[in-house]
Protein backbone atom coordinates (compact mmCIF):
# COMPACT_ATOMS: atom_id res chain seq x y z
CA UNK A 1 27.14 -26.64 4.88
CA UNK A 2 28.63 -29.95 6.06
CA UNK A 3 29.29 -32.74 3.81
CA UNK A 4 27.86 -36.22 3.49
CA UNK A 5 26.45 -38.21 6.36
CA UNK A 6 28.34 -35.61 8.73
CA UNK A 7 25.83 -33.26 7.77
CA UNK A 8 22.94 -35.45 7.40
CA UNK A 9 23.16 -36.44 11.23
CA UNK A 10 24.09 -32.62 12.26
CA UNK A 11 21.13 -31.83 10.19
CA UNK A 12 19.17 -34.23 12.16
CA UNK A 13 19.69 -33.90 15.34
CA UNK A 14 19.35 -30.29 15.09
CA UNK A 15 15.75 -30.65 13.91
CA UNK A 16 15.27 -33.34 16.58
CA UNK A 17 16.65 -30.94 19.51
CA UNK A 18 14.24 -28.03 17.84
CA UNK A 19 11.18 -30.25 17.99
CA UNK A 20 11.68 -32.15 21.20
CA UNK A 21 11.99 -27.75 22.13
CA UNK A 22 9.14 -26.34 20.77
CA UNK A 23 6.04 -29.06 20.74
CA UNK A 24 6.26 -28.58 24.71
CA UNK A 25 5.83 -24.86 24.61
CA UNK A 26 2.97 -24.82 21.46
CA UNK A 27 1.04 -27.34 23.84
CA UNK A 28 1.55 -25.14 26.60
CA UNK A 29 0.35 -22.41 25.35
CA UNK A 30 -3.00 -23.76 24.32
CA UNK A 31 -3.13 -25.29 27.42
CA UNK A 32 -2.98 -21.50 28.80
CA UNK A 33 -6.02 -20.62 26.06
CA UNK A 34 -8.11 -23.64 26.69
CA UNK A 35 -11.29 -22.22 29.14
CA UNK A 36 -10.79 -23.89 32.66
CA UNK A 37 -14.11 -25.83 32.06
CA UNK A 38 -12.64 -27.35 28.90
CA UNK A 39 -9.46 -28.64 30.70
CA UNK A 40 -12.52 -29.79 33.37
CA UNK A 41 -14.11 -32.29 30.71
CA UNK A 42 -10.45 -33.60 29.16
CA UNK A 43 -9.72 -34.86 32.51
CA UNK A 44 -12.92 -36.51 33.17
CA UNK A 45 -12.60 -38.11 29.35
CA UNK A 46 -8.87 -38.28 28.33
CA UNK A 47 -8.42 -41.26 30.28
CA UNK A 48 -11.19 -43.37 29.03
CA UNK A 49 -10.15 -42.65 25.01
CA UNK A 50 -7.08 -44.67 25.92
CA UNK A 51 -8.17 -46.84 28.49
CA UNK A 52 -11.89 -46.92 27.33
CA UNK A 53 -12.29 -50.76 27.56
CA UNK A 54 -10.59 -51.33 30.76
CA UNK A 55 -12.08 -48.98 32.71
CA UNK A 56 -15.69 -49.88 31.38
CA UNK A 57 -15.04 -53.73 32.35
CA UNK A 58 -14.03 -52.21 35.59
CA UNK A 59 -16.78 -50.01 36.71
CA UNK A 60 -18.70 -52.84 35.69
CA UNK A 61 -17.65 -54.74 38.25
CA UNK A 62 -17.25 -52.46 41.22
């Protein structure tokens, strides 16, 4: 083990390096499990969760 804040920052940024690692690959593989129609209705509604006002004042006015 490594002493003090040399350990504390070693110990960080090896946890950082091991998430920023595996959250990609766990959402790619339910991405790979997710039925095709699913991924289907995400894209038609993902956008509007996030966006939901804007695009609603938009399609309002086109």
């Amino acid at each position: 083990m490594l002493p003090g804040l040399l350990g504390v920052l070693t110990g960080a940024t090896l946890i950082g390096v091991g998430t920023g690692l595996i959250t990609p690959l766990g959402f790619a593989a339910l991405a790979a499990g997710t039925p095709q129609e699913r991924h289907v209705r995400l894209r038609r509604t993902r956008p509007a969760a996030g966006l939901g006002p804007l695009l609603a004042l938009r399609r309002r006015a086109a």
